[in-house]
Protein backbone atom coordinates (compact mmCIF):
# COMPACT_ATOMS: atom_id res chain seq x y z
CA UNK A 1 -38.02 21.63 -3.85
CA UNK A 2 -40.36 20.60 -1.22
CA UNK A 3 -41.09 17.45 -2.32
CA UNK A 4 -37.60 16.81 -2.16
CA UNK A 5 -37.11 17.91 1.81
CA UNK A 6 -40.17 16.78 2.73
CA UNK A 7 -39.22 13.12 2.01
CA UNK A 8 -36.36 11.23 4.30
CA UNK A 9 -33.36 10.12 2.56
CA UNK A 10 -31.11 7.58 3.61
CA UNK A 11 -27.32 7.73 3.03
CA UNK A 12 -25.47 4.91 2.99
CA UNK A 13 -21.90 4.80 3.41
CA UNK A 14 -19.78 1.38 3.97
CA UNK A 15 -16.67 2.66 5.92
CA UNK A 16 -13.55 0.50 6.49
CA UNK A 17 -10.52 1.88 8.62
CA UNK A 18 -12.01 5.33 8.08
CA UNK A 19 -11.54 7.01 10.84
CA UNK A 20 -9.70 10.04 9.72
CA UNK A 21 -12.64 10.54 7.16
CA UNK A 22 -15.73 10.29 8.81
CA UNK A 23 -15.70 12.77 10.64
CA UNK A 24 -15.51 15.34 7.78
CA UNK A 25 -17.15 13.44 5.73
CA UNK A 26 -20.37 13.80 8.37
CA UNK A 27 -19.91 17.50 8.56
CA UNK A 28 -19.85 18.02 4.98
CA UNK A 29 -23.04 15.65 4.43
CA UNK A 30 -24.74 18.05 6.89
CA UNK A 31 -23.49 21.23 5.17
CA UNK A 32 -25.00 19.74 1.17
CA UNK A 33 -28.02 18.57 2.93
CA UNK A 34 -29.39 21.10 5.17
CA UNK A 35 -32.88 21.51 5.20
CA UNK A 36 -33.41 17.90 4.38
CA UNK A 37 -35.17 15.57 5.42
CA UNK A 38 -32.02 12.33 6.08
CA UNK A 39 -30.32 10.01 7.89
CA UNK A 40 -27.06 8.60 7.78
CA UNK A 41 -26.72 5.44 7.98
CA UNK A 42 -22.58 4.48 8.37
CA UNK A 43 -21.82 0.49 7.91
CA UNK A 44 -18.93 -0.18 9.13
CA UNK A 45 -17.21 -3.32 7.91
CA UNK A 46 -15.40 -4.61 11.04
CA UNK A 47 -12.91 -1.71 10.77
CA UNK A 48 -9.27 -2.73 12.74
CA UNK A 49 -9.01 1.14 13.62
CA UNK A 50 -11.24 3.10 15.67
CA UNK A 51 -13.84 3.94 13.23
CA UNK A 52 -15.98 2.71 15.15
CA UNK A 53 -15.59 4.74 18.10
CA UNK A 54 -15.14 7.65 16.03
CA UNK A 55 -18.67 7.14 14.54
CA UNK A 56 -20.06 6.96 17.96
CA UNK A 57 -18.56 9.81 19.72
CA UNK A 58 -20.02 11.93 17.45
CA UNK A 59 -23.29 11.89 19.10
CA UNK A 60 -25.31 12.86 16.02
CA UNK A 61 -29.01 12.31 15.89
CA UNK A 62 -28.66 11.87 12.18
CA UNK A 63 -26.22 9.17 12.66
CA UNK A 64 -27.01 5.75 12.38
CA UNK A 65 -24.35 3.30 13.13
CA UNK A 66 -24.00 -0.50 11.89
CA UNK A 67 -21.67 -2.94 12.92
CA UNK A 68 -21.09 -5.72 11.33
CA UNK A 69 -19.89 -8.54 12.88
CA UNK A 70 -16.95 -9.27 10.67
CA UNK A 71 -15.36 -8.19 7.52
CA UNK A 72 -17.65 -8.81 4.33
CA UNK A 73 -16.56 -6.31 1.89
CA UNK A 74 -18.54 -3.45 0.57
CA UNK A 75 -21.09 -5.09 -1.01
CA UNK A 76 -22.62 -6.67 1.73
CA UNK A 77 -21.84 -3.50 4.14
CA UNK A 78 -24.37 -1.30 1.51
CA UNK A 79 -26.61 -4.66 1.66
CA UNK A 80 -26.92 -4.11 5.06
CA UNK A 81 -27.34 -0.11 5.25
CA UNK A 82 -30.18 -0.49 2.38
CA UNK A 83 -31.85 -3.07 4.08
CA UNK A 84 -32.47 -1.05 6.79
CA UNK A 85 -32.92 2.17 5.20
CA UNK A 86 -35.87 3.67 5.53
CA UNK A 87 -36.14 6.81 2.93
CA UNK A 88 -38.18 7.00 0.40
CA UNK A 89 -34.89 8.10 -1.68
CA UNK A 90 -31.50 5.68 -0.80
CA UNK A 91 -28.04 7.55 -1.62
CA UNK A 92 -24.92 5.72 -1.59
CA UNK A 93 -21.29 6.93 -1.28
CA UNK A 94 -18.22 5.89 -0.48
CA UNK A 95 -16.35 6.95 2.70
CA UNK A 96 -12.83 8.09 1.65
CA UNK A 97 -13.98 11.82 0.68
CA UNK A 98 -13.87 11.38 -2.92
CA UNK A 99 -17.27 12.15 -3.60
CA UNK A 100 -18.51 15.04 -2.76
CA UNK A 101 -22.22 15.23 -0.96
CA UNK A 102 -22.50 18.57 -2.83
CA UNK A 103 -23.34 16.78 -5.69
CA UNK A 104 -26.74 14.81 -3.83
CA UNK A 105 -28.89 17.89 -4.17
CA UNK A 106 -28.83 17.95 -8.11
CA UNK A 107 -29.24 14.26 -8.37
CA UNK A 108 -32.05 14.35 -6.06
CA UNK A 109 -33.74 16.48 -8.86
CA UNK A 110 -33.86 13.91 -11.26
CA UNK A 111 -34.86 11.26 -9.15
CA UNK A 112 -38.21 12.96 -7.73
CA UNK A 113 -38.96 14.08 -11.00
CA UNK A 114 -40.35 10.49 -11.72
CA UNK A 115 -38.74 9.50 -15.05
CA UNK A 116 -35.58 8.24 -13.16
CA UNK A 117 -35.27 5.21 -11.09
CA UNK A 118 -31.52 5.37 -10.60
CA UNK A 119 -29.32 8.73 -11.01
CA UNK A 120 -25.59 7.22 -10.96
CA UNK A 121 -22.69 9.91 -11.37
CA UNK A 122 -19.95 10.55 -13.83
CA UNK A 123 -17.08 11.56 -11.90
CA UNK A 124 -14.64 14.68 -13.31
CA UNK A 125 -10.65 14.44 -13.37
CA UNK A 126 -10.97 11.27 -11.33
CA UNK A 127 -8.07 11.76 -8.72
CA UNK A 128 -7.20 8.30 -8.52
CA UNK A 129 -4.14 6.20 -9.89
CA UNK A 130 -4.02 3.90 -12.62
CA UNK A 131 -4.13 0.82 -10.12
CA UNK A 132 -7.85 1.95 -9.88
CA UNK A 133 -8.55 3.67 -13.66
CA UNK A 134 -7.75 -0.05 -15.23
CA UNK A 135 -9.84 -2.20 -13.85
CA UNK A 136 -12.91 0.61 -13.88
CA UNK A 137 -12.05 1.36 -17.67
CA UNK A 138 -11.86 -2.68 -18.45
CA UNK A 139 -15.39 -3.13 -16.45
CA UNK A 140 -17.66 0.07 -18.29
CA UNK A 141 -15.94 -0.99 -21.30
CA UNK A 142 -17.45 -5.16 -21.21
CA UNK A 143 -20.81 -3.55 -19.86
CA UNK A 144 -21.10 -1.26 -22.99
CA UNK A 145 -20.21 -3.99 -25.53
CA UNK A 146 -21.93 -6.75 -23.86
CA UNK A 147 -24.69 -5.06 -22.36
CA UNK A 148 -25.43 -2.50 -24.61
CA UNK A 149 -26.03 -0.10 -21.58
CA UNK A 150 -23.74 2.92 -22.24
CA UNK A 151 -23.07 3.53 -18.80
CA UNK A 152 -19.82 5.86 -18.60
CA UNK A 153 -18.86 5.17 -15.14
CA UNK A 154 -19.87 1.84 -13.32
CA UNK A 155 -17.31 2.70 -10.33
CA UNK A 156 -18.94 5.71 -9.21
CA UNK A 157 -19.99 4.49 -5.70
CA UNK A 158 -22.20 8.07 -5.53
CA UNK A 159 -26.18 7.56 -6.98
CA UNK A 160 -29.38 8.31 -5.49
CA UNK A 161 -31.75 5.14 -6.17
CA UNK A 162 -35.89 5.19 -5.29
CA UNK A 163 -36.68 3.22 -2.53
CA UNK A 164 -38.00 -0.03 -4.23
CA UNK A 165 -35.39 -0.45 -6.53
CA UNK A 166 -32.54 -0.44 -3.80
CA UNK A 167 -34.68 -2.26 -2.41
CA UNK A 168 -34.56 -5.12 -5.04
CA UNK A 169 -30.81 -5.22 -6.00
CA UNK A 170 -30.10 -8.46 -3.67
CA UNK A 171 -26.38 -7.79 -3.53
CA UNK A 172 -24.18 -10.55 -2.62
CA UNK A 173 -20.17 -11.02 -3.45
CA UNK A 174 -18.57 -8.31 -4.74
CA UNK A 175 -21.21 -7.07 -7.14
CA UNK A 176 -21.22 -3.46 -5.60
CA UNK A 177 -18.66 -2.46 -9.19
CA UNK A 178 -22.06 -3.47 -11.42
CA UNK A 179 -24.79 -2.11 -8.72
CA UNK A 180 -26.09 0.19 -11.92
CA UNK A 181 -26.10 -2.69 -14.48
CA UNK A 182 -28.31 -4.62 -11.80
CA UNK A 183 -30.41 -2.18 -11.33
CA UNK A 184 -31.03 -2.16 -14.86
CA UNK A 185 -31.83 -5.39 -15.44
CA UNK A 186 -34.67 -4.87 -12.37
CA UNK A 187 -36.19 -2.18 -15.26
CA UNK A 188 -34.81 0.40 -13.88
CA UNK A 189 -34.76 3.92 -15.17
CA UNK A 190 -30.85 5.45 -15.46
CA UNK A 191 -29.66 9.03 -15.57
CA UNK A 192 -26.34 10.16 -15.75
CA UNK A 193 -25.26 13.55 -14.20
CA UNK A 194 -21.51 14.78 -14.05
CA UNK A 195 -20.46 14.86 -9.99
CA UNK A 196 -17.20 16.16 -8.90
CA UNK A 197 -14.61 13.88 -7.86
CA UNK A 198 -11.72 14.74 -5.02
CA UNK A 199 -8.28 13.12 -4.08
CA UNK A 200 -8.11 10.85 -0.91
CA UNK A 201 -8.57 12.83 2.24
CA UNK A 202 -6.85 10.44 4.33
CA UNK A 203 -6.05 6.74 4.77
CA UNK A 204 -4.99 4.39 2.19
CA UNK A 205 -6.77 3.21 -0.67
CA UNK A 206 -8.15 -0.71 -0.25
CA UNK A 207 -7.79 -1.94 -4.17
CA UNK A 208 -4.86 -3.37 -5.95
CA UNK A 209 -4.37 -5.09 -8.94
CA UNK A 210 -5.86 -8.00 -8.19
CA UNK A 211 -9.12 -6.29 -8.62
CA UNK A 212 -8.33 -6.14 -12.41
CA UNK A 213 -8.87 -10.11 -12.36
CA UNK A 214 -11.81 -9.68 -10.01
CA UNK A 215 -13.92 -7.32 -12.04
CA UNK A 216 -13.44 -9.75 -14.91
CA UNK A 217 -14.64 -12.68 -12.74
CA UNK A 218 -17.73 -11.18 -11.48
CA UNK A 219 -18.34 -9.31 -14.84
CA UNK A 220 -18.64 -13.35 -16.52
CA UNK A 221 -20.83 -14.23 -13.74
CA UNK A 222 -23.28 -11.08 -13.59
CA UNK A 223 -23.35 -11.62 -17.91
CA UNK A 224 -23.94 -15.35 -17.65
CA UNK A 225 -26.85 -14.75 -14.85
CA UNK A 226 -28.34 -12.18 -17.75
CA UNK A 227 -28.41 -14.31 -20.65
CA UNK A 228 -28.40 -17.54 -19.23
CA UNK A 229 -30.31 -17.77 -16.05
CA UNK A 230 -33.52 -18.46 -17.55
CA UNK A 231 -32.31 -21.03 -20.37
CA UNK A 232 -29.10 -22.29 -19.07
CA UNK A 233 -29.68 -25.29 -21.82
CA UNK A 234 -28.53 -23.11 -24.31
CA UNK A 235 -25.18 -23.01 -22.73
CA UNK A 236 -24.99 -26.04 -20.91
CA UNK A 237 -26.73 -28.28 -23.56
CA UNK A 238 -24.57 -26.90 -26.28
CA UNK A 239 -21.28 -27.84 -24.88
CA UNK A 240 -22.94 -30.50 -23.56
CA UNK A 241 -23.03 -31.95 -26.99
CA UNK A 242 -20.01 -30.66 -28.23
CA UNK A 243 -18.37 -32.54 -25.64
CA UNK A 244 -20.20 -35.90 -25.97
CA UNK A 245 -20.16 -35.84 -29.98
CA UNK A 246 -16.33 -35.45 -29.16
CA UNK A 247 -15.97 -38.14 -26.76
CA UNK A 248 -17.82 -40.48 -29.21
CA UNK A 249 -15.85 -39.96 -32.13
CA UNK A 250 -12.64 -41.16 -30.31
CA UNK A 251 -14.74 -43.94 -28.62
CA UNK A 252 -15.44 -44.77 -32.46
CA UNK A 253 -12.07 -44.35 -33.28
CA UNK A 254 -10.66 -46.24 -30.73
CA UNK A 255 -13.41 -49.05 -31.68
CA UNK A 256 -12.21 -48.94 -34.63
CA UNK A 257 -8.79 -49.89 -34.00
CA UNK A 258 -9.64 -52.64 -31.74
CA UNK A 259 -11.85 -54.51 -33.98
CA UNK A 260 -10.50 -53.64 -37.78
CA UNK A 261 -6.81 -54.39 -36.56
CA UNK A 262 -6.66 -56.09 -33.54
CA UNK A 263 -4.97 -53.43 -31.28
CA UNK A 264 -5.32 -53.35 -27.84
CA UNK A 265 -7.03 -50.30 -26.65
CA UNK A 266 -7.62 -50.64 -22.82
CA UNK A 267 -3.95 -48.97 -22.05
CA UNK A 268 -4.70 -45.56 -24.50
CA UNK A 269 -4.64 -42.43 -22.36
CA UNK A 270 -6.99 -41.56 -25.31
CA UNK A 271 -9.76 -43.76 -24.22
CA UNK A 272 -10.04 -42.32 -20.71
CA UNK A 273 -10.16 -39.11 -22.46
CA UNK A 274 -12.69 -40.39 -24.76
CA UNK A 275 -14.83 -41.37 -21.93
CA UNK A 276 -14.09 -38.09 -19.82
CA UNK A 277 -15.55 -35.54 -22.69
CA UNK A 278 -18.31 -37.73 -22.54
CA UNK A 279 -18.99 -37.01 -18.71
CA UNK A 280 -17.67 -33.51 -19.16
CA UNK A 281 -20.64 -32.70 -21.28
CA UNK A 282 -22.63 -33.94 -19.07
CA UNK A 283 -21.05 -31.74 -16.02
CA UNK A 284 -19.09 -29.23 -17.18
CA UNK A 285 -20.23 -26.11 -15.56
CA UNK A 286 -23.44 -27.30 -14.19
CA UNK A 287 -21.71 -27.42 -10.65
CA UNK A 288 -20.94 -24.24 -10.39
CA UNK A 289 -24.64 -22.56 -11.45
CA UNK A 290 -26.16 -25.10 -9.20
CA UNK A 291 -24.15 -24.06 -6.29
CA UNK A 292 -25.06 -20.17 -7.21
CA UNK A 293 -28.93 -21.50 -7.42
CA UNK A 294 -28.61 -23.34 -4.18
CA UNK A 295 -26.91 -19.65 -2.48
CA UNK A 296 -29.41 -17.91 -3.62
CA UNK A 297 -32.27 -19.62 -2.96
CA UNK A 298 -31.30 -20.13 0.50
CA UNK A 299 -31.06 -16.76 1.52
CA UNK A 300 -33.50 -15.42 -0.74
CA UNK A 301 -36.40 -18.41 0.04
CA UNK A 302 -35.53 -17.90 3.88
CA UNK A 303 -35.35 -14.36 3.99
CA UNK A 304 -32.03 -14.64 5.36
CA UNK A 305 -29.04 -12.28 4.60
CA UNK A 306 -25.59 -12.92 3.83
CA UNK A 307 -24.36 -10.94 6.90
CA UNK A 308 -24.31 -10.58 10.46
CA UNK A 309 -24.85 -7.04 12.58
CA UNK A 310 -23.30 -7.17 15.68
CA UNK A 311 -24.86 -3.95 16.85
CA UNK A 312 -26.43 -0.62 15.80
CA UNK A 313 -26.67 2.68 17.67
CA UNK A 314 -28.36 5.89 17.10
CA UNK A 315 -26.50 9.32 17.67
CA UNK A 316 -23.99 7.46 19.59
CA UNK A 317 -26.49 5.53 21.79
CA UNK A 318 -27.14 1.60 21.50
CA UNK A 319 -30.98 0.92 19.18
């Protein structure tokens, strides 16, 4: 037990139009955590309410306030609170009062123990509609099958990770939904604990369906990064020549026909789409990883972030 409130621990909560939340959420963080060693570090995603205000008049020492400059969505809001966390233990949780900071203390355990990296919860009678259930079921059910990482619960925003791997997770996008499948693939170390999980406090709820069709779009990319990202030829080369084998055959074809009976070709749709598989295979998909290469590298090789802070204050006060 005193190893665990001897060391700091950073809490990181993204808010957006929050501000019938935080401040409960603040006074039940300080009720789970007392005698602890933390800081609270509250990201607020250009919020059009006064969250931000709220935040600040609460004129907590424990309270550390970013601003972000405009609205980049919750991945790059816990980007930017784990960048500048500074605990040797990084907890992140959402800021709508579903998860309950009760639950930090027991994760905690399993995270100073040493075998863990990452301790990611399971939430209990999740109080959430079925707009929100689909798209979490359809996204732990692609990890397991495709991943082969049984995580139960992707969605659950509450986990306590060690320092360096938070550190390492390079967010970007909307990959906050697989933050425990990267993790993972940086080697890290995953337990699962049951946490308890509570209706909306207050405010509405940000997702809609649309995230259904999001989760499967990131879920492609985060998958293609993992298998392909080191040998993209065995993607790109194999459609490659699938697609220039293709556009040869009708080329042959069409040759074929012009010089066995005399046709004229040069007016067949299917010679332009003889010679478009053939540049197809040459192209087809390549923009799109070399555009995530080129993103990557620039903010990674320049040690710039995707994200701007406009300001950040300390129990109320200006840094």
């Amino acid at each position: 037990m005193a190893a665990i409130t001897n060391a700091l621990l950073s809490i990181v909560v993204p808010l957006y139009n929050e501000e019938e939340n935080v401040t409960l959420l603040t006074q039940k963080i300080h009720e789970s955590l007392s005698g602890y060693n933390y800081q609270i570090i509250y990201v607020d995603d250009f919020s059009k309410d006064g969250t931000r205000h709220k935040v600040s008049g609460l004129n907590d020492e424990h309270v550390h306030l970013i601003a972000l400059k405009k609205n980049y969505g919750q991945s790059l809001a816990l980007a930017a609170g784990i960048d500048y966390a500074e605990g040797e233990y990084i907890i992140t949780m959402d800021g709508d009062l579903q998860n309950d900071p009760s639950d930090i203390p027991k994760m905690l355990e399993y995270a100073v123990s040493g075998e863990y990296d990452v301790v990611t919860g399971i939430r209990q009678k999740r109080k959430d509609s079925l707009i929100k259930k689909i798209p979490s079921k359809i996204a732990n059910f692609l990890v397991r099958r495709v991943t082969k990482l049984d995580i139960k619960d992707n969605g659950c925003a509450l986990k306590v990770f060690t320092k360096d791997i938070a550190k390492e997770l390079n967010l970007y996008g909307e990959m906050h939904r697989f933050i425990t499948l990267l993790a993972h693939l940086e080697g890290a170390q995953i337990k699962q604990v049951p946490v308890n999980h509570h209706a909306r406090h207050a405010g509405v709820s940000k997702y809609g369906l649309e995230r259904v069709f999001k989760v499967v779009a990131d879920m492609m990319l985060l998958l293609f990064i993992r298998k392909y990202f080191q040998r993209p030829i065995h993607l790109f080369g194999i459609l490659g020549v699938l697609l220039i084998i293709l556009g040869i055959l009708i080329n042959i074809y069409l040759l074929i026909i012009k010089v066995g009976m005399g046709e004229d070709i040069g007016t067949r749709p299917l010679l332009m789409f003889g010679m478009m598989f053939i540049l197809a295979g040459i192209q087809l998909f390549t923009i799109g990883i070399v555009m995530e290469l080129l993103i990557r590298t620039y903010y990674e090789s320049q040690k710039k972030r995707p994200y701007r802070i406009k300001n950040i204050s300390i129990g109320g006060r200006t840094a």
